[in-house]
Every structure is written in structure tokens, then in C-alpha cells.
C-alpha atoms as a PDB file:
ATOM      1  CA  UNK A   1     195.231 111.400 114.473  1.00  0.00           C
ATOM      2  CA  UNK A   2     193.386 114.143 112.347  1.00  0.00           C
ATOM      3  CA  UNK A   3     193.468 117.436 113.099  1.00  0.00           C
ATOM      4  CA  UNK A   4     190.708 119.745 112.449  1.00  0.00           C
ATOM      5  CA  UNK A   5     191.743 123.292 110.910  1.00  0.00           C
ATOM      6  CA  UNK A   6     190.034 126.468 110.257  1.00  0.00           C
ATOM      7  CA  UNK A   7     190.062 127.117 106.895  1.00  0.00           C
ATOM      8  CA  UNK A   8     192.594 129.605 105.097  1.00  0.00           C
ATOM      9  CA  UNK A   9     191.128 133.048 104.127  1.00  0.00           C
ATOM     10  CA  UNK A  10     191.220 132.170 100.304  1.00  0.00           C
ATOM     11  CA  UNK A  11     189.361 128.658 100.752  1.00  0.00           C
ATOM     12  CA  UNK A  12     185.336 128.375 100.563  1.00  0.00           C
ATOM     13  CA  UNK A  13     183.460 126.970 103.407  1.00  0.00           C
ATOM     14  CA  UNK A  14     182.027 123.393 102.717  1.00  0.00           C
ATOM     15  CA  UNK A  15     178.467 124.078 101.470  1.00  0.00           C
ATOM     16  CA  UNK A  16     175.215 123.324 104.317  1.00  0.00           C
ATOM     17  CA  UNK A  17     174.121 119.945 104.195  1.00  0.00           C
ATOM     18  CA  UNK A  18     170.782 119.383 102.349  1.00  0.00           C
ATOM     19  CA  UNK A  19     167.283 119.791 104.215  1.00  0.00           C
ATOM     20  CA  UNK A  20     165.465 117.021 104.942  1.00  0.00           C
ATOM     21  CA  UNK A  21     163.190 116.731 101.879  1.00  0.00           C
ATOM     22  CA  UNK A  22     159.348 117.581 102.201  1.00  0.00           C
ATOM     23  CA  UNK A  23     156.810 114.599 101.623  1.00  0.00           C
ATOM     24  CA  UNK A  24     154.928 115.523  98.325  1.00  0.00           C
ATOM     25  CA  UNK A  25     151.895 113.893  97.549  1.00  0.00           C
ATOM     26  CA  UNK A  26     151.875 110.400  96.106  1.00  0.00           C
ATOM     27  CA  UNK A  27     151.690 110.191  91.915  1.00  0.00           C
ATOM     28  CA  UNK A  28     148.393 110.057  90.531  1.00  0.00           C
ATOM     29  CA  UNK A  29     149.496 105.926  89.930  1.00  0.00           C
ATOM     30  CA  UNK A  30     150.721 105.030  93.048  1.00  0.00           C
ATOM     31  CA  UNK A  31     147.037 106.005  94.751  1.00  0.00           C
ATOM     32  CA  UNK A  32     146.422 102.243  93.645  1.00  0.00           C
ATOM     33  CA  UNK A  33     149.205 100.767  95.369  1.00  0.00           C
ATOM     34  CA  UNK A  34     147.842  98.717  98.786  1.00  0.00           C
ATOM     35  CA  UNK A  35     149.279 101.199 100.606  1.00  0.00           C
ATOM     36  CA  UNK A  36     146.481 103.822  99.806  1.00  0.00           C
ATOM     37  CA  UNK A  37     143.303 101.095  99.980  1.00  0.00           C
ATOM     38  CA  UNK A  38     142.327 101.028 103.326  1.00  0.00           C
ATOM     39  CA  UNK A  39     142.043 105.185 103.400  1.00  0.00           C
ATOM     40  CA  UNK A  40     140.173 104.986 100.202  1.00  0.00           C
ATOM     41  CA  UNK A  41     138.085 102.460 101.341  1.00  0.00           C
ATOM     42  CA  UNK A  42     137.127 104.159 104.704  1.00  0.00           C
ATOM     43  CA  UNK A  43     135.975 107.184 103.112  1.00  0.00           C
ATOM     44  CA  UNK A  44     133.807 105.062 100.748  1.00  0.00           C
ATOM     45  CA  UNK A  45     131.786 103.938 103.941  1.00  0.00           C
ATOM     46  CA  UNK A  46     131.641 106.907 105.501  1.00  0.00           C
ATOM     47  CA  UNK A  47     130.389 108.245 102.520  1.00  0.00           C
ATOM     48  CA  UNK A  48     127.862 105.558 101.804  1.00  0.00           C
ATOM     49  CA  UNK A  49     126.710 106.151 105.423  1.00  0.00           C
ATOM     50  CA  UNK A  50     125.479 109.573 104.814  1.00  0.00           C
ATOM     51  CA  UNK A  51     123.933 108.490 101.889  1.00  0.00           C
ATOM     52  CA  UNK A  52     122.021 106.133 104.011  1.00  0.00           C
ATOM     53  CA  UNK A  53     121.231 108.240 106.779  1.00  0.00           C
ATOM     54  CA  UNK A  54     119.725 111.138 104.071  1.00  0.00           C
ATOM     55  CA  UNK A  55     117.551 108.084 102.831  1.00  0.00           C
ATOM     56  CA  UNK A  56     116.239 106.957 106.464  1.00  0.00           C
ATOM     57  CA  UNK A  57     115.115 110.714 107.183  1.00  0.00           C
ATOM     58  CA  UNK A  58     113.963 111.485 104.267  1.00  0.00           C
ATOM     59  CA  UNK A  59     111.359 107.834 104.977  1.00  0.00           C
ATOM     60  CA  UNK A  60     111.086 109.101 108.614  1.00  0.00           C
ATOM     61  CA  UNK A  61     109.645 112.356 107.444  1.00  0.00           C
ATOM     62  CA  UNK A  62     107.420 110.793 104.411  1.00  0.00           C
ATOM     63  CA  UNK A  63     106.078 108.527 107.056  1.00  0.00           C
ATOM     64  CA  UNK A  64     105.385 111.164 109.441  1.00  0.00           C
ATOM     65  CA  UNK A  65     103.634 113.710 107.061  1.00  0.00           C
ATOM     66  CA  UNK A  66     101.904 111.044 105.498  1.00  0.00           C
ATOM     67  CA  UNK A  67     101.452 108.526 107.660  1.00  0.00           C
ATOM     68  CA  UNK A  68      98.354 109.966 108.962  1.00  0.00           C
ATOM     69  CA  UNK A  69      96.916 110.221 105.295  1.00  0.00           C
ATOM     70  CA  UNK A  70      97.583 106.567 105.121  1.00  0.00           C
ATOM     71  CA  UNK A  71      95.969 105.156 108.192  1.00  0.00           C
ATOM     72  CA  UNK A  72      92.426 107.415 107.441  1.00  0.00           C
ATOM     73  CA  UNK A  73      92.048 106.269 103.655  1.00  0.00           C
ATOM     74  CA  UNK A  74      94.195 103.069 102.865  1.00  0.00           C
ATOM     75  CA  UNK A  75      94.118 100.862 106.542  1.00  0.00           C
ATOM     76  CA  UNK A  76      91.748  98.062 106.392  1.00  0.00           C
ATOM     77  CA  UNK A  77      88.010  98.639 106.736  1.00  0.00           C
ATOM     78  CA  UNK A  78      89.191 102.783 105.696  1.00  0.00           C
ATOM     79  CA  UNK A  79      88.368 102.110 102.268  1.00  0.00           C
ATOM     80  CA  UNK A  80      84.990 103.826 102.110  1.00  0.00           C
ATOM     81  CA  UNK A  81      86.217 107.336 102.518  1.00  0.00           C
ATOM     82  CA  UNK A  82      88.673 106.361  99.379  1.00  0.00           C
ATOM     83  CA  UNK A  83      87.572 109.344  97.020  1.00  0.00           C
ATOM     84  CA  UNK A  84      86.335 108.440  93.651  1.00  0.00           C
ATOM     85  CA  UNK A  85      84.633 110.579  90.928  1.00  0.00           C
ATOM     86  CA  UNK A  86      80.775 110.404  92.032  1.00  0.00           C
ATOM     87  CA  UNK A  87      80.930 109.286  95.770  1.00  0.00           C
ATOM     88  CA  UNK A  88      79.618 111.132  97.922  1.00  0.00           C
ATOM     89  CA  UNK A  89      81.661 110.489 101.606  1.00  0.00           C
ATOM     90  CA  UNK A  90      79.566 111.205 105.039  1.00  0.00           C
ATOM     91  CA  UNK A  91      82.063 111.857 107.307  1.00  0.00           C
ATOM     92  CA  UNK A  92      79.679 112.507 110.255  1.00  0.00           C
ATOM     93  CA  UNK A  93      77.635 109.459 109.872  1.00  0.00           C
ATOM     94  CA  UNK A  94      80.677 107.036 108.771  1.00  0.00           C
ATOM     95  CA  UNK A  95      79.492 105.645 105.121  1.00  0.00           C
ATOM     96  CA  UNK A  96      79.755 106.481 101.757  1.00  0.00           C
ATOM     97  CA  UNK A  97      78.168 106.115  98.630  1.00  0.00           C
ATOM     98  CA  UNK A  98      77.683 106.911  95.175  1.00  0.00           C
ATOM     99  CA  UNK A  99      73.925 108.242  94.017  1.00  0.00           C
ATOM    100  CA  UNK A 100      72.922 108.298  90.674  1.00  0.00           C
ATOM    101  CA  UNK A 101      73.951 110.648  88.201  1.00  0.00           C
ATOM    102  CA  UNK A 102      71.699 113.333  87.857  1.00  0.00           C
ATOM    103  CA  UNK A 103      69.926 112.957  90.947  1.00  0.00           C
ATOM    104  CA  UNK A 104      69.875 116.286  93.097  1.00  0.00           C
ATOM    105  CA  UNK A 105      72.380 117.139  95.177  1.00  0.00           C
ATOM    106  CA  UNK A 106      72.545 115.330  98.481  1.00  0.00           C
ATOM    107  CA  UNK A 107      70.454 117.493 101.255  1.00  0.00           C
ATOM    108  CA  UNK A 108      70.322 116.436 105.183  1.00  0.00           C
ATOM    109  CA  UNK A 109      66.802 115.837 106.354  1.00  0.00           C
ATOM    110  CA  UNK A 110      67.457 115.670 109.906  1.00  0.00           C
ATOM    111  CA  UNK A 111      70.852 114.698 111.733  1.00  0.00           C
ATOM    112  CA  UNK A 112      71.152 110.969 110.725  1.00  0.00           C
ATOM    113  CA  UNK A 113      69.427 111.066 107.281  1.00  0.00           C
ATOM    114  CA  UNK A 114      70.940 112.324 103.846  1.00  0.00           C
ATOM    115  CA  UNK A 115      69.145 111.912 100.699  1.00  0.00           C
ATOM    116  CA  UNK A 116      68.746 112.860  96.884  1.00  0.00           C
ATOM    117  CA  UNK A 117      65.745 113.248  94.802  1.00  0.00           C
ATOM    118  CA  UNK A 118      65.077 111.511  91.195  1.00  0.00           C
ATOM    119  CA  UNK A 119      65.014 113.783  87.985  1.00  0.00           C
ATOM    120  CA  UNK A 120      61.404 115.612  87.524  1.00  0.00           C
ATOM    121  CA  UNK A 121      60.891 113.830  91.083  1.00  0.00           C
ATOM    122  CA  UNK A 122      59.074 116.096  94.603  1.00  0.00           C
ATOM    123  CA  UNK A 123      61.500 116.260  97.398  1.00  0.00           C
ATOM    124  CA  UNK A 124      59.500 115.351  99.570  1.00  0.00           C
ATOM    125  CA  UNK A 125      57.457 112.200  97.951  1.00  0.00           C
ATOM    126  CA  UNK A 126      60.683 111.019  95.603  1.00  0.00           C
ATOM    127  CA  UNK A 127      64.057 110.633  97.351  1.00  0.00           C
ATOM    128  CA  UNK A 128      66.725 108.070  98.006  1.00  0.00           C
ATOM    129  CA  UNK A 129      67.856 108.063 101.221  1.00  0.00           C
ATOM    130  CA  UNK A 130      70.499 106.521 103.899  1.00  0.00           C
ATOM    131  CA  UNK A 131      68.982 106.644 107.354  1.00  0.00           C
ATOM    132  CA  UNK A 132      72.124 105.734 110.083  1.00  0.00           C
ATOM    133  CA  UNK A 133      70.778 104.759 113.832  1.00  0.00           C
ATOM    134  CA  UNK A 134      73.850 104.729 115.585  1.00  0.00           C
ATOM    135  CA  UNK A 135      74.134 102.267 119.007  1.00  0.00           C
ATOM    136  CA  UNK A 136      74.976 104.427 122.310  1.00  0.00           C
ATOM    137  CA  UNK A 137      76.677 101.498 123.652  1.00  0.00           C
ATOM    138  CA  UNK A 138      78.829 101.289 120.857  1.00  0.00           C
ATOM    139  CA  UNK A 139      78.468  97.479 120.391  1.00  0.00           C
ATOM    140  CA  UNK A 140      77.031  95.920 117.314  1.00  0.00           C
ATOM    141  CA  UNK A 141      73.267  96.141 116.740  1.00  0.00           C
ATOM    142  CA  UNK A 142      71.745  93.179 115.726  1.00  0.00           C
ATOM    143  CA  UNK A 143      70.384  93.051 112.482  1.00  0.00           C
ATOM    144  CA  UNK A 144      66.778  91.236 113.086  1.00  0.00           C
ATOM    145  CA  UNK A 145      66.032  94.161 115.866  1.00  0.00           C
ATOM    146  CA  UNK A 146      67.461  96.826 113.385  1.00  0.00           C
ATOM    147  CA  UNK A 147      65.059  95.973 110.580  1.00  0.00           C
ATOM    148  CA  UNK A 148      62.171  95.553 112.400  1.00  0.00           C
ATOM    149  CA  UNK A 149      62.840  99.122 114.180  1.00  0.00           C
ATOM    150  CA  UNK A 150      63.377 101.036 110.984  1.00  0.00           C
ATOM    151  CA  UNK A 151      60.020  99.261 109.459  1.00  0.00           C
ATOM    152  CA  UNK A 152      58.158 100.428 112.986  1.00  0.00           C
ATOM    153  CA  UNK A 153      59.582 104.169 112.019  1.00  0.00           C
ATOM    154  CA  UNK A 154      58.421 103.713 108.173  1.00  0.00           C
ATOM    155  CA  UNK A 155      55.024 102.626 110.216  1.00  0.00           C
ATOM    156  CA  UNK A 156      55.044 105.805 111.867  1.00  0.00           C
ATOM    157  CA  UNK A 157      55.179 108.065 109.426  1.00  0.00           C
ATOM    158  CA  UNK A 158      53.779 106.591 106.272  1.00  0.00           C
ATOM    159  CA  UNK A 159      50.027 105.271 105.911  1.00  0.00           C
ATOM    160  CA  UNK A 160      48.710 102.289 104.582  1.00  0.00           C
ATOM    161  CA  UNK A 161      52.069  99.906 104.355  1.00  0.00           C
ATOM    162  CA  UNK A 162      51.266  96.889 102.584  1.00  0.00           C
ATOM    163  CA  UNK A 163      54.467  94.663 102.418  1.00  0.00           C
ATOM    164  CA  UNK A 164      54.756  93.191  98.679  1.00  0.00           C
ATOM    165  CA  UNK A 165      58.137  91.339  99.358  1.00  0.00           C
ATOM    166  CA  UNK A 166      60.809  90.695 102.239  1.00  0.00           C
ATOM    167  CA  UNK A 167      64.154  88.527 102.309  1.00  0.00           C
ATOM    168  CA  UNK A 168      67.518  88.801 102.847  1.00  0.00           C
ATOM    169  CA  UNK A 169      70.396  90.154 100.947  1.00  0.00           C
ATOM    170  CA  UNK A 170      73.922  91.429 100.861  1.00  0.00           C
ATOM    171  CA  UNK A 171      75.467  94.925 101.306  1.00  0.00           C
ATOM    172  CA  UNK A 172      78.580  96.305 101.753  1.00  0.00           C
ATOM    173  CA  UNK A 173      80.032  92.785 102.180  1.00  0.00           C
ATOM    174  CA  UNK A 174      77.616  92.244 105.077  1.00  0.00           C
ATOM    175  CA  UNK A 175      74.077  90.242 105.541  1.00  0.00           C
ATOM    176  CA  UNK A 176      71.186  92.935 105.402  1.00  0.00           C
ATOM    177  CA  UNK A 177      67.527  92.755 104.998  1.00  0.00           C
ATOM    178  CA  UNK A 178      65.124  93.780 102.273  1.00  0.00           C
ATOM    179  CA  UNK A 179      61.968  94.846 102.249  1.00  0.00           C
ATOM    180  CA  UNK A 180      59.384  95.921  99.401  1.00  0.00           C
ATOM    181  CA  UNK A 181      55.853  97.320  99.729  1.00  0.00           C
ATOM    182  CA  UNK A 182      53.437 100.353  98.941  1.00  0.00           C
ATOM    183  CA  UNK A 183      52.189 103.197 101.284  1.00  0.00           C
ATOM    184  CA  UNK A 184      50.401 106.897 101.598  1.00  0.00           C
ATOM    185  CA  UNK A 185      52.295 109.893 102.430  1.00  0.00           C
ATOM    186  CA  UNK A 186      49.760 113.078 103.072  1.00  0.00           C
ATOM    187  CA  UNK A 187      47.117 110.552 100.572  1.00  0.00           C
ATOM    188  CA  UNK A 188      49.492 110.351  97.685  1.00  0.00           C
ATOM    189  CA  UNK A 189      50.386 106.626  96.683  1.00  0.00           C
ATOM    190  CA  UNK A 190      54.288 105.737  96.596  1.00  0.00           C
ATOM    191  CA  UNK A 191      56.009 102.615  96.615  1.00  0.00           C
ATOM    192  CA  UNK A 192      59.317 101.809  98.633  1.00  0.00           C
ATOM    193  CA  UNK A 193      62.261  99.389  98.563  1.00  0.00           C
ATOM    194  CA  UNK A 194      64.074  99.445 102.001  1.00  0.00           C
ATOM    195  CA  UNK A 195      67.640  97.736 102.859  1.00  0.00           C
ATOM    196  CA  UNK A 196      68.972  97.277 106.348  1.00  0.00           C
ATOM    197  CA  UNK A 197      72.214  96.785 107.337  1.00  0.00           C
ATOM    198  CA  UNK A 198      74.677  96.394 110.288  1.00  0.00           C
ATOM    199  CA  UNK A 199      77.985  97.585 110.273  1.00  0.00           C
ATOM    200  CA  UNK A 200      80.404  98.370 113.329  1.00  0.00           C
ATOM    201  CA  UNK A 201      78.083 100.302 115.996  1.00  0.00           C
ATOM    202  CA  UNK A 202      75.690 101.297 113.008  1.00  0.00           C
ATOM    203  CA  UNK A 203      72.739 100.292 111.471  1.00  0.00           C
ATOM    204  CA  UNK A 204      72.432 101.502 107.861  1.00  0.00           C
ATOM    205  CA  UNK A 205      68.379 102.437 106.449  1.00  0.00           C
ATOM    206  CA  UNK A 206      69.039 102.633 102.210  1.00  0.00           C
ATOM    207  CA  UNK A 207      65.499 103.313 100.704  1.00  0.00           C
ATOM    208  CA  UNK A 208      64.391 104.633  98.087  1.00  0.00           C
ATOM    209  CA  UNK A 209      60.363 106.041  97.248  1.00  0.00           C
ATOM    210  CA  UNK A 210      59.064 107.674  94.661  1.00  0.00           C
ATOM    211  CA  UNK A 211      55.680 107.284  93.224  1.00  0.00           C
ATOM    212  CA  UNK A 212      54.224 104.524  92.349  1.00  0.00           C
ATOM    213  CA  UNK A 213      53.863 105.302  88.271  1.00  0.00           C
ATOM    214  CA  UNK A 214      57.346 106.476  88.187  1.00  0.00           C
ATOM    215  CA  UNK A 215      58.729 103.796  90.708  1.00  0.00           C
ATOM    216  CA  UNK A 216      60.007 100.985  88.395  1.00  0.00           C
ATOM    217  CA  UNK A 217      61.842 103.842  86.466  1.00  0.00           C
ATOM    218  CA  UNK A 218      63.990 104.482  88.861  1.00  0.00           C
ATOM    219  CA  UNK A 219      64.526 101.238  90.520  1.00  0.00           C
ATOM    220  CA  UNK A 220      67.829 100.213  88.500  1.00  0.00           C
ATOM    221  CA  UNK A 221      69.922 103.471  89.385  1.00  0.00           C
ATOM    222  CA  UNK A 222      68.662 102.760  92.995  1.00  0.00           C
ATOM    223  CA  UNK A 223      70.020  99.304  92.868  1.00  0.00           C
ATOM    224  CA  UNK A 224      73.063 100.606  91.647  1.00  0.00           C
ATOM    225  CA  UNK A 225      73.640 102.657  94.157  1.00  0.00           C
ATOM    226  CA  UNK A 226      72.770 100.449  96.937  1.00  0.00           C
ATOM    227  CA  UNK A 227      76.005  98.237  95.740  1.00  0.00           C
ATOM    228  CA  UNK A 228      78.106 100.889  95.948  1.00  0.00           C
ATOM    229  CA  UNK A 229      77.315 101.533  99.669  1.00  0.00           C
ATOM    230  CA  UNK A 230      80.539 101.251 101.858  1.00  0.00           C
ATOM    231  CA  UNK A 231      80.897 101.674 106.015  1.00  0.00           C
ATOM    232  CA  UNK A 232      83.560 101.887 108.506  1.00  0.00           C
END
């Protein structure tokens, strides 16, 4: 049997016992060890997450802001109020179009008309013009009935129509109708290439007049305009 004793006066007391040591942070080369993967690899994911949420809000708000841009210039059948150096956009009447170079600036004779006047030309005898009769139903006008209405306006206001030439033709992608001939206005002589053509509720009047010496002159830039009409 052992006996416990207090010890003498001149003997030292048996040191503590050690603290339990504090956990210190793994060495630098033990981070590799497969005990340390599966933290590592968590906060890889969460931080590819956020990487992928700052991408999907950052499309959310592009789409929002410029969604809207999108769907009026660039969705299909938007592409005539594209801008482009030279073409001149009618918002109101829904076409656009680019007149010649040179021409004067585009004036509004009426509500549905717009028009430009040849160089050295009169305003009032000399202009290209787009002429828009727009359906109150809001169906599709038919093309036949749309031609021969904007002739019986031409009728109406010019004197002495003598048709030269008639067929059909394309603009804008779509059928139209052409007609050539030679008039009055207020006794003066002109001569007058008119296109008709149908698009969405719409019917399109491009013609151009000027006089009748100067008429041929023109007639190219005229053309070239005509094929760069676009409509909703």
C-alpha cells in the first residue's frame, strides 16, 4: 500500500501539468493534404456562384435598358427606322427613305404627304413626294383599288393627264404599280412617274414631277430613291 505524504518544507512541489495545447493553423503544405479539399473546394463554388449571379444581372439589366431599343429598330419588319447617313425616317406615317442628295430639305404638304424639291427646281411644280393613305380598318388595302384611287386624286388636281406608260413593279420587297404620263398644273406642262404600294394597313404614293424639259434629268436620283423606300 502507498501512502501519500505532504511534502517536507525543504522539498519543491511537483511542477502543474502542461495545458492542453492550442490548435495552430495547418502548414502552408499540409493545405494540400485531402483533409483540406472538400473546404477548398466549397468555397470555389460558392465563389463561382457569385460570379455567375453578377453575370445574370448584369444581362437582366442590359436586356431591360435595352431591350426596348432592340425590339423598335432590330425585330423583324423594324428595319426601316434603322438609321443610316441620308435616310430620312417618318415616324408618324411609318416609312422611311433616302432622297437624293442635294434635294431640299423634306417639308410636309399636308398631314400624310412629305416631299423634297430638285436643285434649281419650284416647290410647288418640282417635288418628290411620298403620299401615305392609311386604312381606318386597319386591314390591308388592296393594291388594284389603291392605285386606281391615288390616280383619281392625281385626276383631281392636275389637268390634262395623258398616261404614257403603266405596269407593275417591285418596292420595298412588295408588288406595286407604276404609272407614267404628262399633265398641267395652273397651265404649266410637267411630267410624272407615280409608284403605288401596299404595305401593312398603308398604301404608299412615291412620285415624283418636275417639268417636262428638266424631267429626264432628274429621273435617275428619283429611281434611286424609290429603291431605297422601306415600311413597317
Amino acid at each position: 500500500m502507498i501512502e501519500s505524504r505532504e511534502p517536507l518544507g525543504n522539498e519543491e512541489a511537483p511542477p502543474p501539468p502542461p495545458l492542453p495545447a492550442q490548435e495552430t493553423a495547418p502548414e502552408p503544405e499540409l493545405r494540400s493534404s485531402p483533409i483540406f479539399k472538400p473546404a477548398a473546394e466549397r468555397v470555389i463554388a460558392v465563389r463561382r456562384k457569385k460570379r455567375l449571379l453578377v453575370w445574370f444581372l448584369l444581362l437582366v439589366l442590359v436586356a431591360v435598358s435595352g431591350g426596348g431599343v432592340y425590339w423598335k429598330y432590330f425585330r423583324p419588319g423594324a428595319d426601316w427606322r434603322q438609321p443610316e447617313p441620308g435616310r430620312h425616317i417618318s415616324e408618324a406615317n411609318g416609312f422611311s427613305i433616302r432622297f437624293p442628295e442635294g434635294w431640299a430639305g423634306v417639308r410636309e404638304v399636308g398631314q400624310y404627304e412629305e416631299a423634297v424639291c430638285p436643285p434649281g427646281g419650284d416647290e410647288y411644280f418640282d417635288r418628290l413626294s411620298v403620299v401615305v393613305v392609311v386604312q381606318p380598318s386597319g386591314r390591308e388595302p388592296d393594291l388594284e383599288v389603291s392605285s386606281t384611287l391615288a390616280m383619281t386624286r392625281m385626276r383631281n388636281a392636275l389637268e390634262e393627264i395623258e398616261l404614257k406608260g403603266a405596269g407593275g413593279a417591285t418596292v420595298a420587297g412588295a408588288p406595286a404599280k407604276c404609272q407614267v404620263f404628262t399633265c398641267k398644273l395652273d397651265g404649266e406642262p410637267l411630267k410624272v412617274k407615280h409608284y403605288c404600294v401596299v404595305k401593312s394597313s398603308r398604301a404608299f404614293s412615291i412620285f415624283f414631277r418636275a417639268a417636262a424639259e428638266s424631267f429626264e434629268s432628274h429621273l435617275p436620283a428619283f429611281e434611286k430613291a424609290v429603291e431605297s423606300f422601306k415600311a413597317k
